[in-house]
Protein backbone atom coordinates (compact mmCIF):
# COMPACT_ATOMS: atom_id res chain seq x y z
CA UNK A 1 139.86 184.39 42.17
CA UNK A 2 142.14 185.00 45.26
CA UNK A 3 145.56 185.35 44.23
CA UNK A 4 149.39 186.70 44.94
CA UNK A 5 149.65 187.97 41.61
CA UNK A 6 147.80 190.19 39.28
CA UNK A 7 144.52 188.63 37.94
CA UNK A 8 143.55 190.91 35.82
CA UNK A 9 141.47 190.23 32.46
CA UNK A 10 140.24 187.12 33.82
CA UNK A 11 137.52 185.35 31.41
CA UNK A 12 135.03 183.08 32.60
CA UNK A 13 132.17 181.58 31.08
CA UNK A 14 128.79 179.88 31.64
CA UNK A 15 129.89 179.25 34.96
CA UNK A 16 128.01 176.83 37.81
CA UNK A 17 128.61 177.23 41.25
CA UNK A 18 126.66 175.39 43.49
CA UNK A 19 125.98 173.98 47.30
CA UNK A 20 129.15 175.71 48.64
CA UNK A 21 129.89 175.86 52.22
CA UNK A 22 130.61 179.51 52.00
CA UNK A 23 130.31 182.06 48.84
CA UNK A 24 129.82 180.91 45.02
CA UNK A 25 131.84 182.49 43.62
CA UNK A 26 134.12 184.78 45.72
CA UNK A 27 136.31 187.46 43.57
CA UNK A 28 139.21 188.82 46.38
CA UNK A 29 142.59 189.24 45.99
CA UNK A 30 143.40 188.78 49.99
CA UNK A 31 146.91 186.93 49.40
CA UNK A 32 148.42 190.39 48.06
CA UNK A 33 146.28 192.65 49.15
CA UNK A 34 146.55 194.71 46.19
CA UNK A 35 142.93 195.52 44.12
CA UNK A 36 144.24 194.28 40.84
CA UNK A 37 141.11 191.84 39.99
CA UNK A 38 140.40 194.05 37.55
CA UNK A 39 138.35 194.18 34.03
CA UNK A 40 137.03 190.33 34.44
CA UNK A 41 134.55 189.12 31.65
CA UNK A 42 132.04 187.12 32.88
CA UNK A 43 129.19 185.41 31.28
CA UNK A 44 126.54 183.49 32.13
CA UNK A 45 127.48 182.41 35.77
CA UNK A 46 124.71 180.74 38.00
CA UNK A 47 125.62 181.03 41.36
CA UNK A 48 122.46 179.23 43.87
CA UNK A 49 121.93 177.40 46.48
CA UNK A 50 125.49 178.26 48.39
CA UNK A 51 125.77 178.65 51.93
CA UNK A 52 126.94 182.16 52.53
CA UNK A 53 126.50 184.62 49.63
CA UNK A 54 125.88 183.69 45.79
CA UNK A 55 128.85 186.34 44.62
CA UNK A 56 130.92 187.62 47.17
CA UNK A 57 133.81 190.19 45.62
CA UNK A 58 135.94 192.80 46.97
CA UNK A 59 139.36 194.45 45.49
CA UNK A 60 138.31 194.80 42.09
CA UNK A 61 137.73 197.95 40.38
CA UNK A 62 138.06 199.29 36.78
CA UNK A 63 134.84 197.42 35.03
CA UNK A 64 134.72 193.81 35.76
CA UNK A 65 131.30 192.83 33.27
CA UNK A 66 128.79 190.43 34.52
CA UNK A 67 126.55 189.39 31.59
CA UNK A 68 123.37 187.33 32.30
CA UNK A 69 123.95 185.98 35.32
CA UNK A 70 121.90 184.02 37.99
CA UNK A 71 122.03 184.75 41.72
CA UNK A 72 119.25 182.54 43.63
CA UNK A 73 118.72 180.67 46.84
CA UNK A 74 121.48 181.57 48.51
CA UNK A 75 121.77 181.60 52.09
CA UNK A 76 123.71 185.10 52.57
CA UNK A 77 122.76 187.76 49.86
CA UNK A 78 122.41 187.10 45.65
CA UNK A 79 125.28 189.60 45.44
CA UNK A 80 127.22 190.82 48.06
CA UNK A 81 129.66 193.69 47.28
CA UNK A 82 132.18 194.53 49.58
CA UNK A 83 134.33 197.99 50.27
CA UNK A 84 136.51 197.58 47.67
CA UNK A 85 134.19 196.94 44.65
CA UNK A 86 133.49 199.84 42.79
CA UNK A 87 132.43 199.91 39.34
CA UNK A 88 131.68 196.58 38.11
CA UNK A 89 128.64 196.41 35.69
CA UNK A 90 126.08 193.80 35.77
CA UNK A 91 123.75 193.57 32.63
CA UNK A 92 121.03 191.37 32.03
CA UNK A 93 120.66 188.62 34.83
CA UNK A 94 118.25 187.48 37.74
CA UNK A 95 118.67 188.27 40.96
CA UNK A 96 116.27 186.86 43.51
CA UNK A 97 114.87 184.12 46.39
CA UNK A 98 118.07 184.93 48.28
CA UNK A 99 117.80 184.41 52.38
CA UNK A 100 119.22 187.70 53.60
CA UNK A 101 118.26 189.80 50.88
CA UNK A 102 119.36 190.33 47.13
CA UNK A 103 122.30 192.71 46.46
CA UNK A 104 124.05 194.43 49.16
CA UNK A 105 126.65 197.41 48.37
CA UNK A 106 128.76 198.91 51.01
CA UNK A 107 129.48 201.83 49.23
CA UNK A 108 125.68 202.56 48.29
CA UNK A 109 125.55 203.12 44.24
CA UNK A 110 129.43 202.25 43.58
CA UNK A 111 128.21 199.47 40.42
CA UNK A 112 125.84 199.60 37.47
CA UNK A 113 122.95 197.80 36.77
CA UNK A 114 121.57 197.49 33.23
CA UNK A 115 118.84 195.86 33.50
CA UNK A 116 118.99 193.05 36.06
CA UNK A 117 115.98 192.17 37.39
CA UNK A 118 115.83 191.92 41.34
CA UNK A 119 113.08 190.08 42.61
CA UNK A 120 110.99 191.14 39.38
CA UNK A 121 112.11 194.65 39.47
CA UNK A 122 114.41 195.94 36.90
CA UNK A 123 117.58 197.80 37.62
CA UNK A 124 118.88 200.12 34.88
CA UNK A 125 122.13 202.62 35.46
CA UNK A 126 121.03 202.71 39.59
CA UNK A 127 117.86 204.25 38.53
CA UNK A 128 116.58 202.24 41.77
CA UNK A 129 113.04 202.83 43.64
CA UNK A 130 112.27 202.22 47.01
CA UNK A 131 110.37 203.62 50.13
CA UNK A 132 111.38 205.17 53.55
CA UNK A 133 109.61 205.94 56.41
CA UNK A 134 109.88 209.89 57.31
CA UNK A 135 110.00 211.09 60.95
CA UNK A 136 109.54 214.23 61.85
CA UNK A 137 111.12 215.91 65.06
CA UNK A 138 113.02 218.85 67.14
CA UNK A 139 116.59 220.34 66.44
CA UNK A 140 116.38 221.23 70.64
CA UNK A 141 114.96 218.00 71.08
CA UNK A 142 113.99 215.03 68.91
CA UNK A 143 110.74 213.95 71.32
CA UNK A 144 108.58 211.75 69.73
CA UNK A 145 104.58 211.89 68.33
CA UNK A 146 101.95 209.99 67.24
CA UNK A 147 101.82 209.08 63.13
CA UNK A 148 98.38 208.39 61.50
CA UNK A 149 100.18 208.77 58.20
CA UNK A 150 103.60 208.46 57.54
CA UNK A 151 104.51 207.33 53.84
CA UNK A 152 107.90 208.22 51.42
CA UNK A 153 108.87 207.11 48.34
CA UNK A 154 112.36 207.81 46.64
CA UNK A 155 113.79 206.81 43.31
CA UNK A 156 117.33 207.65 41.79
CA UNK A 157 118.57 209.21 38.57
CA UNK A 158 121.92 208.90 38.00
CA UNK A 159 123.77 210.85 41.77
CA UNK A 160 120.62 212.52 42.26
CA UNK A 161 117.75 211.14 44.28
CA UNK A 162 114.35 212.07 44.16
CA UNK A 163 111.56 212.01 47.13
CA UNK A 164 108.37 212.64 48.28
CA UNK A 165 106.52 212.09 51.57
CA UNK A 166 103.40 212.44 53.27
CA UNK A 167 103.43 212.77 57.04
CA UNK A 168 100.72 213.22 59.56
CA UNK A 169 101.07 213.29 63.27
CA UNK A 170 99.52 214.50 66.62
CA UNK A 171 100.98 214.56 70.18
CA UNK A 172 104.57 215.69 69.33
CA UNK A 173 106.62 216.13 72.42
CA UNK A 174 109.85 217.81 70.38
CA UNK A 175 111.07 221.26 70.76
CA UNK A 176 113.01 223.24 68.46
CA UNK A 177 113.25 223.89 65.05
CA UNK A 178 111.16 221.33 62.77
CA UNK A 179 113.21 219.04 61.31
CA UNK A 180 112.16 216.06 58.69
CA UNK A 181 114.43 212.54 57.86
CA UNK A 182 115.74 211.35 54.64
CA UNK A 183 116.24 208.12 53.30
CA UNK A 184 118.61 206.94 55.49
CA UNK A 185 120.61 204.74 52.98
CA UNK A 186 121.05 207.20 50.65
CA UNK A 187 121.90 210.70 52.24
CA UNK A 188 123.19 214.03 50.92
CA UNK A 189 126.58 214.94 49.99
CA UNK A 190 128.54 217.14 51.82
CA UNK A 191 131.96 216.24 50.18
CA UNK A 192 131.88 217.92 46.83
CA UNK A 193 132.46 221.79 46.66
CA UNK A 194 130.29 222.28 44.32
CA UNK A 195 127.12 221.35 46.66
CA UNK A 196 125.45 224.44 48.24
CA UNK A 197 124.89 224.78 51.52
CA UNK A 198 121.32 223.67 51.46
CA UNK A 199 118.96 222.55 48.15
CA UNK A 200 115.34 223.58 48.05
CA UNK A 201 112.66 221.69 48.10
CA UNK A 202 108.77 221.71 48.11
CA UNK A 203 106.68 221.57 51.00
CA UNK A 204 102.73 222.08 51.26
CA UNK A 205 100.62 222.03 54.73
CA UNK A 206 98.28 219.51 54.45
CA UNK A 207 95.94 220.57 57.51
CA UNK A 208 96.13 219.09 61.06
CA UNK A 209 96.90 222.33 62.91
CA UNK A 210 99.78 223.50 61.91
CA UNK A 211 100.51 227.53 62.95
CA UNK A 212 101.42 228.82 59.90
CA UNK A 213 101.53 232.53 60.18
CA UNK A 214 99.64 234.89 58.05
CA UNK A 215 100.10 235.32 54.93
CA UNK A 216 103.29 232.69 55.07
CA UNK A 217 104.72 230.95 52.68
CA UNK A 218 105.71 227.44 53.80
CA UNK A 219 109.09 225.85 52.60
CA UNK A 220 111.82 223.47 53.21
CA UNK A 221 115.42 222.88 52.28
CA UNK A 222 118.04 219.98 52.72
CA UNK A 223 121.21 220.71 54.49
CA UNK A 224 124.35 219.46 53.20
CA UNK A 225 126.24 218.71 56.05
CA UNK A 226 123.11 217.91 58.81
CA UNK A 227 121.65 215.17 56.39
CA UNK A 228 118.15 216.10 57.16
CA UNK A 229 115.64 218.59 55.88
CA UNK A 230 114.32 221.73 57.53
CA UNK A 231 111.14 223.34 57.62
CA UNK A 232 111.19 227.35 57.02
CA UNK A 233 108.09 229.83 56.15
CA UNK A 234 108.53 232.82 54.46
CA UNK A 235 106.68 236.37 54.58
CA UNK A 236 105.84 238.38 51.66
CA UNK A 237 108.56 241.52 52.07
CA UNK A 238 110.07 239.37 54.69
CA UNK A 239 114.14 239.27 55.13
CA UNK A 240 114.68 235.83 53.94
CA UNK A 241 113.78 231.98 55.71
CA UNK A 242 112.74 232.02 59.17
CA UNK A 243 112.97 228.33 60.78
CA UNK A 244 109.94 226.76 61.77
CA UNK A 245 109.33 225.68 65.42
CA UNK A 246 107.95 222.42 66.19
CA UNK A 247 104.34 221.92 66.56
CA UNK A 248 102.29 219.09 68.32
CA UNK A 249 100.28 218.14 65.83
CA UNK A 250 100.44 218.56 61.77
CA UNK A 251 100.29 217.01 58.43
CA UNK A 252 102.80 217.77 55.69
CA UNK A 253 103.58 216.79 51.78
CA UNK A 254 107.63 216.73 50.91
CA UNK A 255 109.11 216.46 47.77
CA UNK A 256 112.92 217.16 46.92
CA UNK A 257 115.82 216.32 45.57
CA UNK A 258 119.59 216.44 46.27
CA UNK A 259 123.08 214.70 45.19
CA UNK A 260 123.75 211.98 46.64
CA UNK A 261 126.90 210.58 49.37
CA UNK A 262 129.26 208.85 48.76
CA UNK A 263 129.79 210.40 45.07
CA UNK A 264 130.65 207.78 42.84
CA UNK A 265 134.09 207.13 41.50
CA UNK A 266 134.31 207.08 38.06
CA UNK A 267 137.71 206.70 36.02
């Protein structure tokens, strides 16, 4: 679908695209450059074997349904959604064995997924799992240390993600404040007004010489607008959050949450 005129409503069903030099099916209206590819209906498309992606689209909003489709073997990505696709809805459908890797979003979150499996996990509403690697370092400066453990895990519900993290490391040459790293696809939002300035979170000392103070009270809390997490220790009578410096060596558990960036557009 790439059209001067307004190709809206479009219907298409049980659909083969095959062995294409470039995309499978590619939904952009570049001759107008209008987005008006809107609310498309289709069904059962198999889209495999092409040589860039298996769905390619971009300027088309407002719902476009993809119902039990098949995105496989393609040389690019299963589904590749550009800027300018927001809120098209794929239910049902098999996503997988794709050379680059099996959906891509530009705008991280901007589509539903009811569940379509991808690569044997199932989507549902962008309830998606995955795992990061967490770094820690200095707000003076970053340095760099030595990781024995170094796990995270994330999952999302809805504009809200969900972590934890287990890090361990020795030999840390940063100075400063300690600071800790976030999934780096999916980062806080510092857009909506109705985000505080930072959002709590838990944090427990696991060990491995870290100078907690007595009688301290470890924390941590996501910044809006840095897109990292803080460490901060508390003292019984104290006057509030006191940043905590780096240390050389240490082990920490993290778990949080926080909304997520970009928000989504919804009509």
């Amino acid at each position: 679908m790439d059209t001067s005129v307004n190709a809206n409503s479009t219907k298409l069903d049980n659909v083969n695209c095959g062995f294409n030099a470039r995309d499978g099916l590619c939904i952009d209206d570049q001759k107008s450059g209008l987005i008006d590819a809107n609310c498309a209906d289709i069904s059962r498309l198999s889209v495999y074997n092409n040589g860039r992606h298996g769905l390619y689209a971009d300027k088309t909003y407002l719902g476009t349904t993809f119902t039990a489709g098949l995105f496989e073997a393609n040389t690019g990505y299963g589904i590749y959604l550009a800027a300018n696709a927001n809120g098209l809805v794929f239910i049902g459908g098999d996503t997988e064995a794709n050379v680059a890797g099996q959906v891509y979003q530009t705008v991280p979150l901007a589509n539903d997924f009811y569940g379509h499996s991808v690569q044997g996990v199932v989507w549902n509403t962008r309830n998606q799992r995955g795992s990061f690697t967490p770094t820690i370092y200095g707000s003076t400066d970053a340095g760099a240390g030595v990781y024995t453990i170094r796990k995270g895990r994330y999952r999302i519900n809805g504009e809200c993600l969900q972590f934890e993290a287990i890090v361990t490391w020795t030999g840390h040459t940063g100075t400063g404040n300690m600071r800790f790293t976030l999934p780096q696809a999916f980062l806080p939002n510092s857009v909506l007004p109705s985000i505080p300035d930072f959002t709590p979170c838990t944090v427990l000392p696991n060990g491995g010489g870290l100078a907690v103070p007595s009688g301290a009270i470890i924390t941590g809390a996501i910044t809006a607008t840095g897109q990292y997490g803080s460490i901060y220790y508390a003292t019984a009578g104290g006057s509030g959050l006191t940043a905590f410096p780096m240390c050389a060596a240490g082990s920490l558990l993290i778990s949080g949450y926080y909304e997520l960036n970009p928000p989504i557009a919804r009509l």
